[in-house]
C-alpha atoms as a PDB file:
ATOM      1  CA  UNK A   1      85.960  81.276  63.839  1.00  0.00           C
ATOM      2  CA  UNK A   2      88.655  81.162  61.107  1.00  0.00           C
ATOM      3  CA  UNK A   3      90.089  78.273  59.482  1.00  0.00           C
ATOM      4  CA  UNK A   4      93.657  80.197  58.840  1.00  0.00           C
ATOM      5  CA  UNK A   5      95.538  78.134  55.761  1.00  0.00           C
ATOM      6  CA  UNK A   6      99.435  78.803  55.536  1.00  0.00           C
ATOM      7  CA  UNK A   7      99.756  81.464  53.292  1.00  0.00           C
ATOM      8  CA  UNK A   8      97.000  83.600  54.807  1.00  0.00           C
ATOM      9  CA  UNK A   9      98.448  82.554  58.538  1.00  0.00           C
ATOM     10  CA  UNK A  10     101.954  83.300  57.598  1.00  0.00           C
ATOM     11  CA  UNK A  11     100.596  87.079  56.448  1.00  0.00           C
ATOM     12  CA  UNK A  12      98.932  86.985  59.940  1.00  0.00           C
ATOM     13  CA  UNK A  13     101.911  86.288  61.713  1.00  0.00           C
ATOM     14  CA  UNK A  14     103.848  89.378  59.677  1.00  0.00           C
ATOM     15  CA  UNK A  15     101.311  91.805  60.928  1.00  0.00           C
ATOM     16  CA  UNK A  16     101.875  90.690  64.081  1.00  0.00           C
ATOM     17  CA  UNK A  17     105.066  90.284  64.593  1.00  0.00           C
ATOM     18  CA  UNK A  18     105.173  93.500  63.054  1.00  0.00           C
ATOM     19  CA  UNK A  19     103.007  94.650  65.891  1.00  0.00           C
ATOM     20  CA  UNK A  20     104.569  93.158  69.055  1.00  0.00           C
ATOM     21  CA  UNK A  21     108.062  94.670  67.206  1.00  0.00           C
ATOM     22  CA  UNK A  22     105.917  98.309  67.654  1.00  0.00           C
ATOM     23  CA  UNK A  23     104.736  97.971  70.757  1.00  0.00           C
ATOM     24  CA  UNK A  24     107.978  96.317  72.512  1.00  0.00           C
ATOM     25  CA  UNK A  25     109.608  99.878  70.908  1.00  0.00           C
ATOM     26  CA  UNK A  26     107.068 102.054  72.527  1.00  0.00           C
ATOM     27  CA  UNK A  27     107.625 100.596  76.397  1.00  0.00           C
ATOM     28  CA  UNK A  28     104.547  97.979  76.043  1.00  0.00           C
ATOM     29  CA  UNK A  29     104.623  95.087  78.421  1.00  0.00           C
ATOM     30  CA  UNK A  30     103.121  91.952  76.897  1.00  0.00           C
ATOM     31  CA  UNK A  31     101.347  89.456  79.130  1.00  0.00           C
ATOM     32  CA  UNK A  32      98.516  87.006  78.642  1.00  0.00           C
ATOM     33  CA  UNK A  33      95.307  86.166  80.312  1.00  0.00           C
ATOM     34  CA  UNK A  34      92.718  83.839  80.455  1.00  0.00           C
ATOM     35  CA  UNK A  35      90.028  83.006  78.349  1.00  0.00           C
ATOM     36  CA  UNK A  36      87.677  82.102  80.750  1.00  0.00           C
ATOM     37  CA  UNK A  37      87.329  84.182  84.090  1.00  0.00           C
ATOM     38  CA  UNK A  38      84.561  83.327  86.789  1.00  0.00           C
ATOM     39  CA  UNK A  39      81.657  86.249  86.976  1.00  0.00           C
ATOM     40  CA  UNK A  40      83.372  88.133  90.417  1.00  0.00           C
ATOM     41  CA  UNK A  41      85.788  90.175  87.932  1.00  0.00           C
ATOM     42  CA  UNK A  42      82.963  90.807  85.553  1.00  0.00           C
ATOM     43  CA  UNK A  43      80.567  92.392  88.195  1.00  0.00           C
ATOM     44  CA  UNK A  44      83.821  94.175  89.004  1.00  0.00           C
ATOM     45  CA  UNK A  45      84.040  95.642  86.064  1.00  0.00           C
ATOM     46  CA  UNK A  46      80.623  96.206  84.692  1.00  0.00           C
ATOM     47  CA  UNK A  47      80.308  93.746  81.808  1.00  0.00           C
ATOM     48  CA  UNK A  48      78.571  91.114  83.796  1.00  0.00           C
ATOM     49  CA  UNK A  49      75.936  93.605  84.275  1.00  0.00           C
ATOM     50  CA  UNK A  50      75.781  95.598  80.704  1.00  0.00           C
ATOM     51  CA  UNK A  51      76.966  93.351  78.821  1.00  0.00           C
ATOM     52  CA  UNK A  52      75.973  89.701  80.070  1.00  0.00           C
ATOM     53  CA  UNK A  53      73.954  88.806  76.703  1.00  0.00           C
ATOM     54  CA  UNK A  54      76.406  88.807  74.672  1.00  0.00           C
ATOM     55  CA  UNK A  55      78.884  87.006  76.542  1.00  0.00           C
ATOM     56  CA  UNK A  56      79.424  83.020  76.527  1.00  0.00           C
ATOM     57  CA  UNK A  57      78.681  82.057  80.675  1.00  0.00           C
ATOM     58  CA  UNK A  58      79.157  78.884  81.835  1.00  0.00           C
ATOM     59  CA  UNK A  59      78.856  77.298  85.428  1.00  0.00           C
ATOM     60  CA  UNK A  60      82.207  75.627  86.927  1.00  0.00           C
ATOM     61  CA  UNK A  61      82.179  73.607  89.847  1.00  0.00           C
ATOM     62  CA  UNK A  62      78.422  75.461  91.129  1.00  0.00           C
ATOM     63  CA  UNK A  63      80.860  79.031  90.341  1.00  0.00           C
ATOM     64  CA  UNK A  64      79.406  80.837  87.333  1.00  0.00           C
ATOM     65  CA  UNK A  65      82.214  82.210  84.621  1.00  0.00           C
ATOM     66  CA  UNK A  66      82.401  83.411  81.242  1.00  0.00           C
ATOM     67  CA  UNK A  67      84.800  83.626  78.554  1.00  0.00           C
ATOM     68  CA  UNK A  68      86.168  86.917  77.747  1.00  0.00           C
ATOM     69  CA  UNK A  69      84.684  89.199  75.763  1.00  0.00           C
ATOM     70  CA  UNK A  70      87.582  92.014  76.181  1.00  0.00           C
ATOM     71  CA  UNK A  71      90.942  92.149  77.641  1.00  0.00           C
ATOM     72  CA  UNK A  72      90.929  95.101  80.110  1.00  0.00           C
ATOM     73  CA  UNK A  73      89.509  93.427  83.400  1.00  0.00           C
ATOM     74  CA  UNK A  74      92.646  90.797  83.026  1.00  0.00           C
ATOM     75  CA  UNK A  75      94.794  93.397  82.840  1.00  0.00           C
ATOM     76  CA  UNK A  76      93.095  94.880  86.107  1.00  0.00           C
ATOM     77  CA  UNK A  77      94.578  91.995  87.850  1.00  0.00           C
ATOM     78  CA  UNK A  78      97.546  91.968  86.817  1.00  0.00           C
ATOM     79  CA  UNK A  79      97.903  95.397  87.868  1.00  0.00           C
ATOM     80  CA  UNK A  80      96.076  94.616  91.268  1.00  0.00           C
ATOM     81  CA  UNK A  81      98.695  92.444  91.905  1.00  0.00           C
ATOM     82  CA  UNK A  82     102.309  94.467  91.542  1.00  0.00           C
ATOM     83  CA  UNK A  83     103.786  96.659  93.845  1.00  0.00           C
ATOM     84  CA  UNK A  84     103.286 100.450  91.331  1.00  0.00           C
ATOM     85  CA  UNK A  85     104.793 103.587  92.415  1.00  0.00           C
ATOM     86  CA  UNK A  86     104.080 106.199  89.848  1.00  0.00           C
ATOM     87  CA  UNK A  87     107.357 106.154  88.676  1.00  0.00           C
ATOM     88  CA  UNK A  88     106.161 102.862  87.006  1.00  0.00           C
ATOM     89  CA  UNK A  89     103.305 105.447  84.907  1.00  0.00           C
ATOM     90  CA  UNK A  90     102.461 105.233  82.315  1.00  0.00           C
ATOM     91  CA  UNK A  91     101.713 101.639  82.347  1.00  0.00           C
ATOM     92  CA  UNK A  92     101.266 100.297  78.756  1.00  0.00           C
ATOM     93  CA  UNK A  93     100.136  96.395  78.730  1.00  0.00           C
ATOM     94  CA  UNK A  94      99.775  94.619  75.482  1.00  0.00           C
ATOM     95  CA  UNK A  95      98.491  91.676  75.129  1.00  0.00           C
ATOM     96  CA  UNK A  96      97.180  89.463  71.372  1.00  0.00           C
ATOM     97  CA  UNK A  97      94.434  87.940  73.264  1.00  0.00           C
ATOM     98  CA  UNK A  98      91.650  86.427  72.107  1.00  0.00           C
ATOM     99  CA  UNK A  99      88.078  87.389  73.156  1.00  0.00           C
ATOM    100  CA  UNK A 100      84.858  85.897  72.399  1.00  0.00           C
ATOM    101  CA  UNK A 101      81.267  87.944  72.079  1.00  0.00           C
ATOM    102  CA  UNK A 102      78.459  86.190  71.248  1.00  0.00           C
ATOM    103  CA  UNK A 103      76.764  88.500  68.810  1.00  0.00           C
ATOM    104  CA  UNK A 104      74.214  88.456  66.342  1.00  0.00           C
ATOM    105  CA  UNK A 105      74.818  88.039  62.399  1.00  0.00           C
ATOM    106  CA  UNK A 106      74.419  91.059  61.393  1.00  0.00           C
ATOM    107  CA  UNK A 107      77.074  92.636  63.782  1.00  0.00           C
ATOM    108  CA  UNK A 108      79.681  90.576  62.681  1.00  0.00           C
ATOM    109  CA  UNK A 109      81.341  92.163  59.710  1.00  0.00           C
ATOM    110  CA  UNK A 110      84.116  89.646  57.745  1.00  0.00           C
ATOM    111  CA  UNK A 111      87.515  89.175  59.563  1.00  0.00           C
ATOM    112  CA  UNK A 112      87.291  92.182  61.604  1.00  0.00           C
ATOM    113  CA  UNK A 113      84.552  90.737  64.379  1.00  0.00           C
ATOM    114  CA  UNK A 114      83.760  87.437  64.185  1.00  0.00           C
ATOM    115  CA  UNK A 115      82.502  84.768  67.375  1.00  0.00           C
ATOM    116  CA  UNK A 116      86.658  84.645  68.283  1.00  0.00           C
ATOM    117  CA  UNK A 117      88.327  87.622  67.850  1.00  0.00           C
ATOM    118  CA  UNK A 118      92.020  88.578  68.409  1.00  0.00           C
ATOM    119  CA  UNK A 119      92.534  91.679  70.118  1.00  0.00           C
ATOM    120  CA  UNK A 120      95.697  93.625  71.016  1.00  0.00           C
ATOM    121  CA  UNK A 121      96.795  95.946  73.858  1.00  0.00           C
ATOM    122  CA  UNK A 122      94.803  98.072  76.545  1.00  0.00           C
ATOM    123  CA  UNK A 123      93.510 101.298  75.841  1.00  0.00           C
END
């Protein structure tokens, strides 16, 4: 994870300000979602199966969970839970989230994936 100093977290801010200016302009929704989700939505969408290894699980209250390793199956339930006609389409969600993938050394390449990782929008 990155220690961000004020000059280099001021830049980071720019760039995504500049962002969320870009995607407000082209009909984007921004909404956030949790960082830790139990294991239902994953097996609901696949990563708890595929992808299990190299996510961080953890067991809450006997109820196993994991933090999230991408943003997509939060933005499922969002979507699960308003009322969409398809006049509402097409439905663009953004979101700066941060996701967490625990992957080996030599996948992680400098700033661009690391342990955390900040993430934006749905595609």
């Amino acid at each position: 994870m990155v220690f961000w100093h004020p000059r280099g977290y001021a830049t980071y801010r720019a760039l995504e300000n500049a962002v969320r200016a870009w995607t407000a302009s082209a009909g984007f929704e921004e909404v956030k979602t949790p960082e830790l989700l139990r294991s239902a939505i994953w097996e609901q969408s696949g990563h708890w199966q595929n992808f299990r290894q190299h996510m961080f699980a953890f067991s809450d209250e006997g109820k196993s969970a994991a933090m999230k390793p991408v943003n997509c199956p939060g933005h499922v339930q969002i979507v699960k839970k308003r009322s969409l006609s398809y006049r509402d389409l097409p439905l663009r969600l953004s979101e700066f989230g941060i996701v967490h993938r625990d992957e080996s050394s030599g996948v992680l390449h400098g700033l661009l994936r690391l342990r955390q990782e900040l993430r934006e929008g749905s595609r």
